[in-house]
N, C-alpha and C. Protein backbone atom coordinates (compact mmCIF):
# COMPACT_ATOMS: atom_id res chain seq x y z
N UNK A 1 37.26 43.97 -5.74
CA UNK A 1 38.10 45.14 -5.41
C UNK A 1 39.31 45.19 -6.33
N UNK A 2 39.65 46.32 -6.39
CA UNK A 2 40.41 46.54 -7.91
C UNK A 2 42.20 46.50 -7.13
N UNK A 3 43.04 45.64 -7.80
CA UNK A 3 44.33 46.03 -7.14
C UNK A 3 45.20 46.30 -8.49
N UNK A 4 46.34 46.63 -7.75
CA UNK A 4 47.49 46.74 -8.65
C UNK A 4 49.08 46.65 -7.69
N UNK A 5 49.94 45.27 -8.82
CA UNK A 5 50.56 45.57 -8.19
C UNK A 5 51.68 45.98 -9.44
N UNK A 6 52.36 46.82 -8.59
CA UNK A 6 53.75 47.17 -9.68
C UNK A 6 54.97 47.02 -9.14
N UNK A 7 55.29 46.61 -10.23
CA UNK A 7 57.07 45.85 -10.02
C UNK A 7 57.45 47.02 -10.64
N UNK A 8 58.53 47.70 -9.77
CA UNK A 8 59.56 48.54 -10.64
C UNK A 8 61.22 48.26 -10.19
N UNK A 9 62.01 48.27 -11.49
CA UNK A 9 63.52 48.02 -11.41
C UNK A 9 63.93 48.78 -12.26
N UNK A 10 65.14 49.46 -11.76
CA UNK A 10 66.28 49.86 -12.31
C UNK A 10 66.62 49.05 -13.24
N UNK A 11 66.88 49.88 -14.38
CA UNK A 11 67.98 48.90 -15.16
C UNK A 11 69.13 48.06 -14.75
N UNK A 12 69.88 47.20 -15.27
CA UNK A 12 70.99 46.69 -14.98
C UNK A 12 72.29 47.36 -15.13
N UNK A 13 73.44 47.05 -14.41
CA UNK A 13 74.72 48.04 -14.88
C UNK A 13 74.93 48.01 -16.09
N UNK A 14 75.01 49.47 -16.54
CA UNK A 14 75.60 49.83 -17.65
C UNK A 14 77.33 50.09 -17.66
N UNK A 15 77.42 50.07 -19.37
CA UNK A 15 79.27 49.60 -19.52
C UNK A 15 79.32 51.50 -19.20
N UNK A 16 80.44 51.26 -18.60
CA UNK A 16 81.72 52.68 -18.18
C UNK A 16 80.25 53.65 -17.93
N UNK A 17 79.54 52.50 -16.26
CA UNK A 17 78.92 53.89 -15.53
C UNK A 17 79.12 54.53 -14.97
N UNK A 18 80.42 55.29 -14.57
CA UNK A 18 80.99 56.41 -14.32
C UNK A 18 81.15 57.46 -15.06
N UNK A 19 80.64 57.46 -16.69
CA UNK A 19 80.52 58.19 -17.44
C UNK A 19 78.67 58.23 -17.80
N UNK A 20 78.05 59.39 -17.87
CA UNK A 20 76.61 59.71 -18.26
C UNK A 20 76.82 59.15 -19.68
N UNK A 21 76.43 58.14 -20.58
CA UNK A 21 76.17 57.90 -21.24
C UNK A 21 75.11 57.56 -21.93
N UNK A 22 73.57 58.07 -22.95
CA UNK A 22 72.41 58.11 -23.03
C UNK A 22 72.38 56.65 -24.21
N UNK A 23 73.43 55.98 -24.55
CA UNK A 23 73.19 55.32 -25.39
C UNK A 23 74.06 53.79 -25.10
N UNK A 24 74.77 54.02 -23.87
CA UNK A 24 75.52 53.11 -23.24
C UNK A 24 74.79 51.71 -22.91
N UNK A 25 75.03 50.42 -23.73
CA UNK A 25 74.14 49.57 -22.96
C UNK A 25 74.70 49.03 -21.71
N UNK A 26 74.11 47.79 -21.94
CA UNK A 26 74.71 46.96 -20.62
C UNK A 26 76.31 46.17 -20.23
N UNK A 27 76.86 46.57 -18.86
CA UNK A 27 78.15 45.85 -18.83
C UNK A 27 77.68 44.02 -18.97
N UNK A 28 78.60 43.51 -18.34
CA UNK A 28 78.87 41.89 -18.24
C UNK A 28 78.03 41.61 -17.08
N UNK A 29 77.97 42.40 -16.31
CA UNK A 29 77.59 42.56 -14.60
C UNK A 29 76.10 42.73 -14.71
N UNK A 30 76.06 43.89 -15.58
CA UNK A 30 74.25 44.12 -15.84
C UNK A 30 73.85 43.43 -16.85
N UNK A 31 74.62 42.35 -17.79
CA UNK A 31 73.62 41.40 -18.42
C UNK A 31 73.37 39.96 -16.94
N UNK A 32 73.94 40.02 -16.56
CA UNK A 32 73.89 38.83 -15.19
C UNK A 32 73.18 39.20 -14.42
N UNK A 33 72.72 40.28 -14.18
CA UNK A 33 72.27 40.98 -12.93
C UNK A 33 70.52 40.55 -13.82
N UNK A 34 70.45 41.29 -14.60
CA UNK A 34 69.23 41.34 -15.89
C UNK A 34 68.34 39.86 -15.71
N UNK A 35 69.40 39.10 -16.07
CA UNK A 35 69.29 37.77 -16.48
C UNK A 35 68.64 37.04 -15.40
N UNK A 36 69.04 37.29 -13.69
CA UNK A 36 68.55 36.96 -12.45
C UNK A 36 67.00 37.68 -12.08
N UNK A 37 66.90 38.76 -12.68
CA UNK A 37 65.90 39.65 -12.30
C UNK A 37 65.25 38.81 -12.96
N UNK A 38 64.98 38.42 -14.21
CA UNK A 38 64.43 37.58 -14.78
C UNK A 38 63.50 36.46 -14.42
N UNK A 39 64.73 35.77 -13.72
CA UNK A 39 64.54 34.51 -13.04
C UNK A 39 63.78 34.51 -11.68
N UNK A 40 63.61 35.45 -10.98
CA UNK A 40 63.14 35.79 -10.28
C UNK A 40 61.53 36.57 -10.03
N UNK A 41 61.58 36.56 -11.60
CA UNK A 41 59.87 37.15 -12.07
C UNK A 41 59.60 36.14 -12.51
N UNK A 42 59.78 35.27 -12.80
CA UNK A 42 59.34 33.95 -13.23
C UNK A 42 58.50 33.85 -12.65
N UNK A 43 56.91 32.93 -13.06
CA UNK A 43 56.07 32.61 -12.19
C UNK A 43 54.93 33.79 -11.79
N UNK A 44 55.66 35.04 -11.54
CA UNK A 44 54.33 36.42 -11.65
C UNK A 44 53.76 36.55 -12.68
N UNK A 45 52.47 36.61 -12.68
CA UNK A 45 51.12 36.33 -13.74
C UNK A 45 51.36 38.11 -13.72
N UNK A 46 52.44 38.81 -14.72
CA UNK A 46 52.75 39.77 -15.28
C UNK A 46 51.67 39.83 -16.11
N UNK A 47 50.67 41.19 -16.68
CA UNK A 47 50.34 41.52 -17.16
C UNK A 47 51.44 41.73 -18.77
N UNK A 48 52.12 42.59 -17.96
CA UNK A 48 53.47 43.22 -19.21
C UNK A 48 54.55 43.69 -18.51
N UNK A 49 55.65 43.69 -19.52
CA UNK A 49 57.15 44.56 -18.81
C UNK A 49 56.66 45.98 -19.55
N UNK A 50 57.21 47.20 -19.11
CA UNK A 50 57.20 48.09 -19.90
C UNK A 50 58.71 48.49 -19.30
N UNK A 51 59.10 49.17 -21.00
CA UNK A 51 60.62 50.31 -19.95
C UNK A 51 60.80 51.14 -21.30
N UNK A 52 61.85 52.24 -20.51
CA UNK A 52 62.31 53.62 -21.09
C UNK A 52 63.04 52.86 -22.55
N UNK A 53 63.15 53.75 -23.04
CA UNK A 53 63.19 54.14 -24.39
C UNK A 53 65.51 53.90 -24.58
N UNK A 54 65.75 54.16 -23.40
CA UNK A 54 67.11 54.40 -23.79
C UNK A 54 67.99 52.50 -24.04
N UNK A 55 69.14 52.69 -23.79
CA UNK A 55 69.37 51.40 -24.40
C UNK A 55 69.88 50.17 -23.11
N UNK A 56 70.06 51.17 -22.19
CA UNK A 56 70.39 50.32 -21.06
C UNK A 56 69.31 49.35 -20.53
N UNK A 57 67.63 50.01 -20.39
CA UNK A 57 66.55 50.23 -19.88
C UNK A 57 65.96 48.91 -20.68
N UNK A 58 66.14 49.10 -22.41
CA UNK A 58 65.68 48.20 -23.23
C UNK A 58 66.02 46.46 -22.86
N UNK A 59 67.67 46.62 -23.20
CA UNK A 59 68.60 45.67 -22.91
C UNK A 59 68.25 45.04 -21.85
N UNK A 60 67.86 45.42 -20.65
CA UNK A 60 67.77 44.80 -18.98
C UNK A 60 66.35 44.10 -19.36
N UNK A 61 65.21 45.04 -20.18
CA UNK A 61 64.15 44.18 -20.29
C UNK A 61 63.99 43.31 -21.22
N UNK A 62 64.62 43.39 -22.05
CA UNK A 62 64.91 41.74 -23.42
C UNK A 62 65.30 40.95 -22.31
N UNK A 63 66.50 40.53 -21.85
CA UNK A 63 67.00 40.03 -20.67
C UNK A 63 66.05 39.37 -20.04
N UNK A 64 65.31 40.18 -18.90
CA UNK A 64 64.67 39.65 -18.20
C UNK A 64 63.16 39.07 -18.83
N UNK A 65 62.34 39.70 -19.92
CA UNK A 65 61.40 38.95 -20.72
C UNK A 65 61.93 37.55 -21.09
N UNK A 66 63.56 37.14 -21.46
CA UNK A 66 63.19 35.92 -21.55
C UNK A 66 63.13 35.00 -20.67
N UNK A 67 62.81 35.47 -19.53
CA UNK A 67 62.50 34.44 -18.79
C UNK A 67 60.81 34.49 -18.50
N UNK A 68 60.47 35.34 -18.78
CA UNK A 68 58.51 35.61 -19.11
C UNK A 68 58.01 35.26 -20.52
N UNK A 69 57.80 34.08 -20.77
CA UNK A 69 57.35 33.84 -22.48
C UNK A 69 56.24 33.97 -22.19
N UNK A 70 55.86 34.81 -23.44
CA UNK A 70 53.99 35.05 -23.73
C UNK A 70 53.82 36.35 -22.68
N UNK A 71 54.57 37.53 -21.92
CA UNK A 71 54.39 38.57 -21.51
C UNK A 71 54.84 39.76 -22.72
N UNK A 72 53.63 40.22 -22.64
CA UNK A 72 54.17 41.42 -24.16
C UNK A 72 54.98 42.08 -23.18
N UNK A 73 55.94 43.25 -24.10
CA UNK A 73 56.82 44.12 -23.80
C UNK A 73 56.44 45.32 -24.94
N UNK A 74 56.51 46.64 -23.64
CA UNK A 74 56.56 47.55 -24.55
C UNK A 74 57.22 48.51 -24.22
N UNK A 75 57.68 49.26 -25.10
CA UNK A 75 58.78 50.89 -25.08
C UNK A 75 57.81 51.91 -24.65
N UNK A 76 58.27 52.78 -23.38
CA UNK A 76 57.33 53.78 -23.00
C UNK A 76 58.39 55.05 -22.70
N UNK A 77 57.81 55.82 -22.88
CA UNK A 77 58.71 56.86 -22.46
C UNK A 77 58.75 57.36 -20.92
N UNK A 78 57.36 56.94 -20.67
CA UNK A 78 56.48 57.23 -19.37
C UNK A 78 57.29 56.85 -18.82
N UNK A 79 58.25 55.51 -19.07
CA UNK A 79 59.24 55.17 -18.51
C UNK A 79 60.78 55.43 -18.35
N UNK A 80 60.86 56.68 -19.12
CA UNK A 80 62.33 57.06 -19.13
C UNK A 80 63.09 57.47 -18.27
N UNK A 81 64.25 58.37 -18.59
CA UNK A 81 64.84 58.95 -17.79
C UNK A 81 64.72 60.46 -17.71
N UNK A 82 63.67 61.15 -16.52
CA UNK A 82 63.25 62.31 -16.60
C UNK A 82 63.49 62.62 -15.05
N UNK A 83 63.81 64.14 -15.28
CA UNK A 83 63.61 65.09 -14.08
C UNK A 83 62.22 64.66 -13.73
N UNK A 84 61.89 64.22 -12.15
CA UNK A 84 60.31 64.26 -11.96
C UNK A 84 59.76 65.15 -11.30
N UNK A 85 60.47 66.02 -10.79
CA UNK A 85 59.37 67.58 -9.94
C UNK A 85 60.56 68.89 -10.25
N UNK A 86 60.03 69.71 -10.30
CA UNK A 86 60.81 71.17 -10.84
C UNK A 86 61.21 71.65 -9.16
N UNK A 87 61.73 70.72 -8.47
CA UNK A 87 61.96 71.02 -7.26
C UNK A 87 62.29 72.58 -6.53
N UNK A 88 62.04 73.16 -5.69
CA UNK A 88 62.62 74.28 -5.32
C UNK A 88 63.75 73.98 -4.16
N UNK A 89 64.87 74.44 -4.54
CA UNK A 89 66.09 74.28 -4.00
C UNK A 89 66.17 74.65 -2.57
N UNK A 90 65.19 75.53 -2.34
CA UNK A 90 65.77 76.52 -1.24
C UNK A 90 65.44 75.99 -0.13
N UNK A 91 66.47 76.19 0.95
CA UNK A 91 66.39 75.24 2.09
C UNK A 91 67.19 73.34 2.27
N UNK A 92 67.27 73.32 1.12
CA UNK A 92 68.18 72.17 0.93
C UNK A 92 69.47 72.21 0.96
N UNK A 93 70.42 70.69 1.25
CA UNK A 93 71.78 70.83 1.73
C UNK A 93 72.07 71.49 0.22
N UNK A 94 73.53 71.86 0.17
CA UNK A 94 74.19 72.38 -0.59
C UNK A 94 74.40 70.98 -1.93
N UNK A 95 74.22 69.76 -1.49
CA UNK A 95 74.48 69.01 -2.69
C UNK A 95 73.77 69.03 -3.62
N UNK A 96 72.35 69.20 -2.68
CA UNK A 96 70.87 69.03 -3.94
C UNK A 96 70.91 70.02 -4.55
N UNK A 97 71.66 71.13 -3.46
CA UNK A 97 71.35 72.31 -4.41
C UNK A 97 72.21 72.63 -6.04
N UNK A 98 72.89 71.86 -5.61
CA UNK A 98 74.26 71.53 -6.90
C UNK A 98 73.80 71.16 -8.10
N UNK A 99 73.10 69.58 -7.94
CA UNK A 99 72.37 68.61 -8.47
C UNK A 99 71.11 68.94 -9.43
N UNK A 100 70.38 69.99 -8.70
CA UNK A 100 69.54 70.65 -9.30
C UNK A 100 69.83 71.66 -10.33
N UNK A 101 70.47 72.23 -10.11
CA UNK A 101 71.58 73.45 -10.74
C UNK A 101 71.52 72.81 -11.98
N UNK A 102 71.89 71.77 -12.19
CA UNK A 102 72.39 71.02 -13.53
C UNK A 102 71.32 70.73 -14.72
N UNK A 103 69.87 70.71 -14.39
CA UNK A 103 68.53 70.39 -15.28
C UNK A 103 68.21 71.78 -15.58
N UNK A 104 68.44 71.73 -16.99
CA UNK A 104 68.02 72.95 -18.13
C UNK A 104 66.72 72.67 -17.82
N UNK A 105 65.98 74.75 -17.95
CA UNK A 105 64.89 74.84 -18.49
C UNK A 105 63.99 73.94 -18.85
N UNK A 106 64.21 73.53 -20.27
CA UNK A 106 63.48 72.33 -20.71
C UNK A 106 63.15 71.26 -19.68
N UNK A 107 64.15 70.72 -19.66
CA UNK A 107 63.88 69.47 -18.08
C UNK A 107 63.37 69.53 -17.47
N UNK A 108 63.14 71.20 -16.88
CA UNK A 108 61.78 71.09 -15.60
C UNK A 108 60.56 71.40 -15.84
N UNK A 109 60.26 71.16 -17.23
CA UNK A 109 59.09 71.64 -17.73
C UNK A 109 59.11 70.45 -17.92
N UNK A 110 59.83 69.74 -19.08
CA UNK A 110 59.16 68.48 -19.56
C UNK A 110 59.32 66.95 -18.80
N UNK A 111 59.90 66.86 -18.16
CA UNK A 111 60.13 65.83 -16.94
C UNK A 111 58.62 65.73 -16.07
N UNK A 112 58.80 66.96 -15.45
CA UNK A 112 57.44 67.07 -14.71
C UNK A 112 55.84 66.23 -15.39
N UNK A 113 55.84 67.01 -16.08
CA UNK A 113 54.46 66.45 -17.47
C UNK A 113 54.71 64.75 -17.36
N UNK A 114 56.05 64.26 -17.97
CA UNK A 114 56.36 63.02 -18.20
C UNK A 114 55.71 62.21 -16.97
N UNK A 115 56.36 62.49 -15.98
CA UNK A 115 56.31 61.91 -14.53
C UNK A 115 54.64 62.12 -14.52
N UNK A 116 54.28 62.88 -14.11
CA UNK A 116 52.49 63.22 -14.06
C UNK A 116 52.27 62.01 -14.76
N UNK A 117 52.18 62.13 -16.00
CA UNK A 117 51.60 61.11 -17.10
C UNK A 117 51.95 59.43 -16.13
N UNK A 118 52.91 59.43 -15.91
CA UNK A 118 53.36 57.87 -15.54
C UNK A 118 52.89 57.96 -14.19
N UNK A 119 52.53 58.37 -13.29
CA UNK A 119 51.60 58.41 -11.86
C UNK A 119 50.27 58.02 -12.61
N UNK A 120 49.57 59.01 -13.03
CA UNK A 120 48.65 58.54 -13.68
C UNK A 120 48.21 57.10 -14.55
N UNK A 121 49.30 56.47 -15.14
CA UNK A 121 49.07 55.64 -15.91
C UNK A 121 49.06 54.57 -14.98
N UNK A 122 50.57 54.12 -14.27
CA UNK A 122 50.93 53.37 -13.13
C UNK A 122 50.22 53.27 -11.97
N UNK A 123 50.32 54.09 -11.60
CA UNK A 123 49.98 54.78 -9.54
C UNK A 123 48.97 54.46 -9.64
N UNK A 124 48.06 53.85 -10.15
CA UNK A 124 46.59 53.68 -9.48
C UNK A 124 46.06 52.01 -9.48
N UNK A 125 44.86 51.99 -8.92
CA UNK A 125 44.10 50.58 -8.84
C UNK A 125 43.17 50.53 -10.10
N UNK A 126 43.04 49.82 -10.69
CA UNK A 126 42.13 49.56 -11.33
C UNK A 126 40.95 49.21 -10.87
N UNK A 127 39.70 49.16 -11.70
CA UNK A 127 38.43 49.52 -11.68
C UNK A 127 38.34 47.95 -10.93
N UNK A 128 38.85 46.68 -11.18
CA UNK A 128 38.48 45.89 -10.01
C UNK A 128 39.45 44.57 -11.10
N UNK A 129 39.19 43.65 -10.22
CA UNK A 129 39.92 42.64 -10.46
C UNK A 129 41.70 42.76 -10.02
N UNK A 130 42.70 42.50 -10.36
CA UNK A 130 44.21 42.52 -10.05
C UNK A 130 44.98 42.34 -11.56
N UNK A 131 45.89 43.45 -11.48
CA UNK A 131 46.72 43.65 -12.61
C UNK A 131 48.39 43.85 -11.73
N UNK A 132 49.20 43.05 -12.54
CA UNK A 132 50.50 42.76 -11.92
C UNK A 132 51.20 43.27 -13.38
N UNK A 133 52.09 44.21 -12.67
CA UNK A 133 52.62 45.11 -14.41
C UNK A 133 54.63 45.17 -13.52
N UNK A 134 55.21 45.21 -14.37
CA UNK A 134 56.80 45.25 -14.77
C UNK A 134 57.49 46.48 -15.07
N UNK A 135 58.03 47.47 -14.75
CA UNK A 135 58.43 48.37 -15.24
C UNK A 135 59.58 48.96 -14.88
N UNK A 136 60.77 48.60 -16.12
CA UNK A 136 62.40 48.70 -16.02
C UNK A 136 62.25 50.15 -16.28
N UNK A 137 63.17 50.81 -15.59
CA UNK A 137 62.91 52.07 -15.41
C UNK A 137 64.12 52.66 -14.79
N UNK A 138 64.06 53.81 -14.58
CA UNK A 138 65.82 54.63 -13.88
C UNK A 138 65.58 54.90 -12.38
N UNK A 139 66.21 55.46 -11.65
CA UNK A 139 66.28 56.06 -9.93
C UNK A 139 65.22 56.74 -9.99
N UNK A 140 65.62 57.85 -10.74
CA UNK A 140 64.27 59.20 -10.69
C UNK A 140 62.79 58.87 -10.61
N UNK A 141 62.43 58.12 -11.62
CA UNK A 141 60.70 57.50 -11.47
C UNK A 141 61.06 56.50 -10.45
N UNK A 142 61.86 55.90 -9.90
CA UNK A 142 61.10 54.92 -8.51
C UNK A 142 61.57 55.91 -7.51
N UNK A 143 62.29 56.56 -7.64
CA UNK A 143 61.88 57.72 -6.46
C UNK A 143 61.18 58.17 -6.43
N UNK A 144 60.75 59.18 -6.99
CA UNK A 144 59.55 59.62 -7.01
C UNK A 144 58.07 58.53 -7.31
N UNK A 145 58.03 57.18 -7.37
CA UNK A 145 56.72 56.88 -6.98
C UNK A 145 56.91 56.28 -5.33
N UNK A 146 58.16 55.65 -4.75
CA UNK A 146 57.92 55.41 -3.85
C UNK A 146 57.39 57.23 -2.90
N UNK A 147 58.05 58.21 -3.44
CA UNK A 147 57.59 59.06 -2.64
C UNK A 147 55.89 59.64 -2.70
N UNK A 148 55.58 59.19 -3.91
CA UNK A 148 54.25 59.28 -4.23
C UNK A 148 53.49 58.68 -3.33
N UNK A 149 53.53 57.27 -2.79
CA UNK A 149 52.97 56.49 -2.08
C UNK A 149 52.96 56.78 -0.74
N UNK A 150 54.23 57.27 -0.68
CA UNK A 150 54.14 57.33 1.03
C UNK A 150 53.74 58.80 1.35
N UNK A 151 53.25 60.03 -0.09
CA UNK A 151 52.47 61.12 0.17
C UNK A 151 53.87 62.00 1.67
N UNK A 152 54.75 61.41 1.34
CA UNK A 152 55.95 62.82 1.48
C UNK A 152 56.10 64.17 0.53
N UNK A 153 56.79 65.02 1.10
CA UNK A 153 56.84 66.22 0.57
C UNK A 153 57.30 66.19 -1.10
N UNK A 154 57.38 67.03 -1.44
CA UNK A 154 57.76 66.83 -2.91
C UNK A 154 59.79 66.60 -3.11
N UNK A 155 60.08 67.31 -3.04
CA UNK A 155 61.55 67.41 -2.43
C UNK A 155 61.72 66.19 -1.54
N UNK A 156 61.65 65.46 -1.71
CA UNK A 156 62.12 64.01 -0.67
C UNK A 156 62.11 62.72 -1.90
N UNK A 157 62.09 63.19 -3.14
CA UNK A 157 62.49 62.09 -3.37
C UNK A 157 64.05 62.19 -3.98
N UNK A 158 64.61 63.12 -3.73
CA UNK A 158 65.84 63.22 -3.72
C UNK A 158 66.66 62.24 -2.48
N UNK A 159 67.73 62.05 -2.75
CA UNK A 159 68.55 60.85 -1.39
C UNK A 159 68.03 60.12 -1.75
N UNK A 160 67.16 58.92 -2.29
CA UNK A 160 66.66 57.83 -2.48
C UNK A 160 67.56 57.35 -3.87
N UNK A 161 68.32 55.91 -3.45
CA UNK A 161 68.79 55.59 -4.53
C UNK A 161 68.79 54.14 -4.98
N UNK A 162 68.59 54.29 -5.95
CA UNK A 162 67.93 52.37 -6.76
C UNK A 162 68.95 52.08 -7.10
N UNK A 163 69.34 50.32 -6.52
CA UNK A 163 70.32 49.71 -6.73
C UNK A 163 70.01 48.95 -8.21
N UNK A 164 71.18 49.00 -8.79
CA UNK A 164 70.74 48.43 -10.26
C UNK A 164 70.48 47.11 -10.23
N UNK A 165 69.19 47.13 -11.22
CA UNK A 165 68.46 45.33 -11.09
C UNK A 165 67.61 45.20 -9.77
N UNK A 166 67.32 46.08 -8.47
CA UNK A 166 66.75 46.04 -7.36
C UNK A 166 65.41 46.08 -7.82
N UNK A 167 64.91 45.66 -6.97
CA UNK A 167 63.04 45.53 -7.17
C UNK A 167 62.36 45.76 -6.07
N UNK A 168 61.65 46.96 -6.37
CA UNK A 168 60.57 47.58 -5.77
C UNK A 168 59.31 47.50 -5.83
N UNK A 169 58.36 47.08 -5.04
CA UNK A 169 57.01 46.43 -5.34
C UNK A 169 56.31 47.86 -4.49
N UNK A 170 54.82 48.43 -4.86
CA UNK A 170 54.00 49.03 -4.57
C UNK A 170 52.67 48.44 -4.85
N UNK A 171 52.11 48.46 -3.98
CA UNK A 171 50.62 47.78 -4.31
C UNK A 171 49.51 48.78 -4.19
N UNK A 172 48.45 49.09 -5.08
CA UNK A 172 47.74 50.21 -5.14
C UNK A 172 46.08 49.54 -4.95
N UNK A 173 45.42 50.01 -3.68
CA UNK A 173 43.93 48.80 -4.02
C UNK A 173 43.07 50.72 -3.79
N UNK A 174 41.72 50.62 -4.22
CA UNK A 174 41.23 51.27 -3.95
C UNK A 174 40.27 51.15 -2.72
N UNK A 175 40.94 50.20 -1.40
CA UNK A 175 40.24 50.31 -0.06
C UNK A 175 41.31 51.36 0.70
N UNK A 176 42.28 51.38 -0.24
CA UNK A 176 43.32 52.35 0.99
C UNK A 176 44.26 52.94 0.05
N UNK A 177 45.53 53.81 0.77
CA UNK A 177 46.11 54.41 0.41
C UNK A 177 47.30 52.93 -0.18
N UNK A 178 48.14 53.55 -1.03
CA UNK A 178 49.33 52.53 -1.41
C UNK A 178 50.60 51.48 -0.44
N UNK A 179 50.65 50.89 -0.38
CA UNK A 179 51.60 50.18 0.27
C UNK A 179 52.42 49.25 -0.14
N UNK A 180 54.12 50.05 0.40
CA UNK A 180 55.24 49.48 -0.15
C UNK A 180 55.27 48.26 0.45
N UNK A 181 55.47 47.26 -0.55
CA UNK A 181 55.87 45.96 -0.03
C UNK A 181 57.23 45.53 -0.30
N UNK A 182 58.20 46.03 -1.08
CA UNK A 182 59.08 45.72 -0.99
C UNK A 182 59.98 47.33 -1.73
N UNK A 183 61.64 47.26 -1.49
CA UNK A 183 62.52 48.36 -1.56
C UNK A 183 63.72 47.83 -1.87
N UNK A 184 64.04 47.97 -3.20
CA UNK A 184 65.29 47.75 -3.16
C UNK A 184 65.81 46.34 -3.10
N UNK A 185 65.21 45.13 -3.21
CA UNK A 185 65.09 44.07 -2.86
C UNK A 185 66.10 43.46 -4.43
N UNK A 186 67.14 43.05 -3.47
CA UNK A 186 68.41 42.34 -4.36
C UNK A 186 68.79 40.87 -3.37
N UNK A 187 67.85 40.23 -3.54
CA UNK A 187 67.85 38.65 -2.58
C UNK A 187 68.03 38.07 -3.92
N UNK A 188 67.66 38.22 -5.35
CA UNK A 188 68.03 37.55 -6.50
C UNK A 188 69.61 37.65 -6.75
N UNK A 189 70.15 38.80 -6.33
CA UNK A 189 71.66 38.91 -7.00
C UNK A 189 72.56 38.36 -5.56
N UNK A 190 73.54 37.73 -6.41
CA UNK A 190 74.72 37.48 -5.28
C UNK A 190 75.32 38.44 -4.92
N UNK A 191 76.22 38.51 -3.82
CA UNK A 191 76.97 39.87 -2.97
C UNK A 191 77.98 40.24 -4.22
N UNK A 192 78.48 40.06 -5.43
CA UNK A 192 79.49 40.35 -6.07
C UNK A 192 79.10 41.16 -6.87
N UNK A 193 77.31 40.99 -7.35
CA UNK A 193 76.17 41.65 -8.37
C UNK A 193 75.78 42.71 -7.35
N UNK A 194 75.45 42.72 -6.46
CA UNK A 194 74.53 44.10 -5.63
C UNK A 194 75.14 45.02 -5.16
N UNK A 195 74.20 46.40 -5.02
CA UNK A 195 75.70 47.68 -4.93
C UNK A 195 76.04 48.22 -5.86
N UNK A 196 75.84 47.78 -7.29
CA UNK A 196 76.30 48.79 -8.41
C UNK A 196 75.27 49.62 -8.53
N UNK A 197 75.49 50.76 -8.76
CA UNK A 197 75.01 51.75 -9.22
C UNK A 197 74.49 52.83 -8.39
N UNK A 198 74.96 52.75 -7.20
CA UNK A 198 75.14 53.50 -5.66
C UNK A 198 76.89 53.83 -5.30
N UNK A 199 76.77 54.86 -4.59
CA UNK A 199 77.97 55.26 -4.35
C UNK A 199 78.85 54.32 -3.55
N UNK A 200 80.02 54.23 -3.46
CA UNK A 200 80.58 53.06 -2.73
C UNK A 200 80.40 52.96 -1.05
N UNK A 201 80.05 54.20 -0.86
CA UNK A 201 79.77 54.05 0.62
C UNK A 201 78.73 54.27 1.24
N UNK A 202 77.64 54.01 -0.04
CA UNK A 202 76.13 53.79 0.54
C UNK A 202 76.18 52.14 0.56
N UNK A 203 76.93 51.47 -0.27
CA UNK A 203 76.42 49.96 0.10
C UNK A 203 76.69 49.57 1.69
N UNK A 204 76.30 48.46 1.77
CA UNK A 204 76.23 47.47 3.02
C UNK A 204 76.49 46.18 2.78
């Protein structure tokens, strides 16, 4: 029987993330944070890391590959940072509706496609045996695959937010539908590391 499991994480904190920066790497916090994620994949018979293309995304996975010797790494876009559904606003609180407001044209054309492509590539079981895959990645794609999995509405993967360096496990077999095994899971970082990259009064 064919499984799959996928590891997906947020990048690590990036320097002055209070500013959108597309080329911003990693602070002091997100090379430590990186460095634990690492340590903590240790030991998973990883197929591969894959991650986005930008520099934060890269950085978190050098990082954490060295603690995986002999796991290739590769640059995907599949993995970037994309709009993932051309959402329709209407009926939503006034924030999303804000939020949305902000993705040009382009974005909801080409995000969408992107995302498709990475469901497709990711989201499934393989033809049989077990493949265990890595993939540093932004909020938007693990929102939208945890919402993939749990086959919620399209518009719901909005409010869902990935703590930086958190790890999200989905397991895909072809006897059943997908199941989250883990969310958000920051038991690798100490209380001083977890919490970045969420608003201050979503932590706990």
């Amino acid at each position: 029987m064919g499984v799959r499991l996928l590891y997906l994480a947020r990048h690590a904190e990036q320097e002055h993330a209070e500013v959108e920066a597309p080329q911003a790497g990693l602070s002091a916090r997100g090379r430590r944070q990186a460095t634990l994620l690492g340590e903590r994949m240790r030991g998973v018979p990883l197929r591969a890391v894959h991650h986005g293309p930008l520099r934060r995304a890269v950085e978190t996975a050098e990082l954490v590959a060295g603690s995986l010797p002999g796991t290739p790494v590769y640059e995907s876009e599949l993995a970037g940072d994309h709009l993932p559904h051309d959402t329709d606003p209407t009926g939503l609180p006034p924030s999303y509706v804000d939020f949305l407001a902000g993705f040009s044209p382009a974005e909801r054309v080409h995000g969408p496609r992107v995302t498709a492509a990475a469901v497709a590539r990711f989201a499934t079981a393989p033809a049989d045996g077990e493949v265990r895959e890595l993939v540093v990645t932004h909020s938007f794609l693990i929102a939208w695959l945890v919402r993939h999995a749990l086959h919620a509405p399209g518009w719901r993967w909005l409010g869902f937010n990935a703590h930086n360096a958190g790890l999200t496990v989905i397991r895909y077999s072809l006897a059943g539908p997908p199941s989250l095994i883990a969310v958000n899971d920051v038991a690798h970082l100490p209380p001083e590391l977890r919490g970045t990259g969420l608003p201050a009064d979503y932590r706990i």
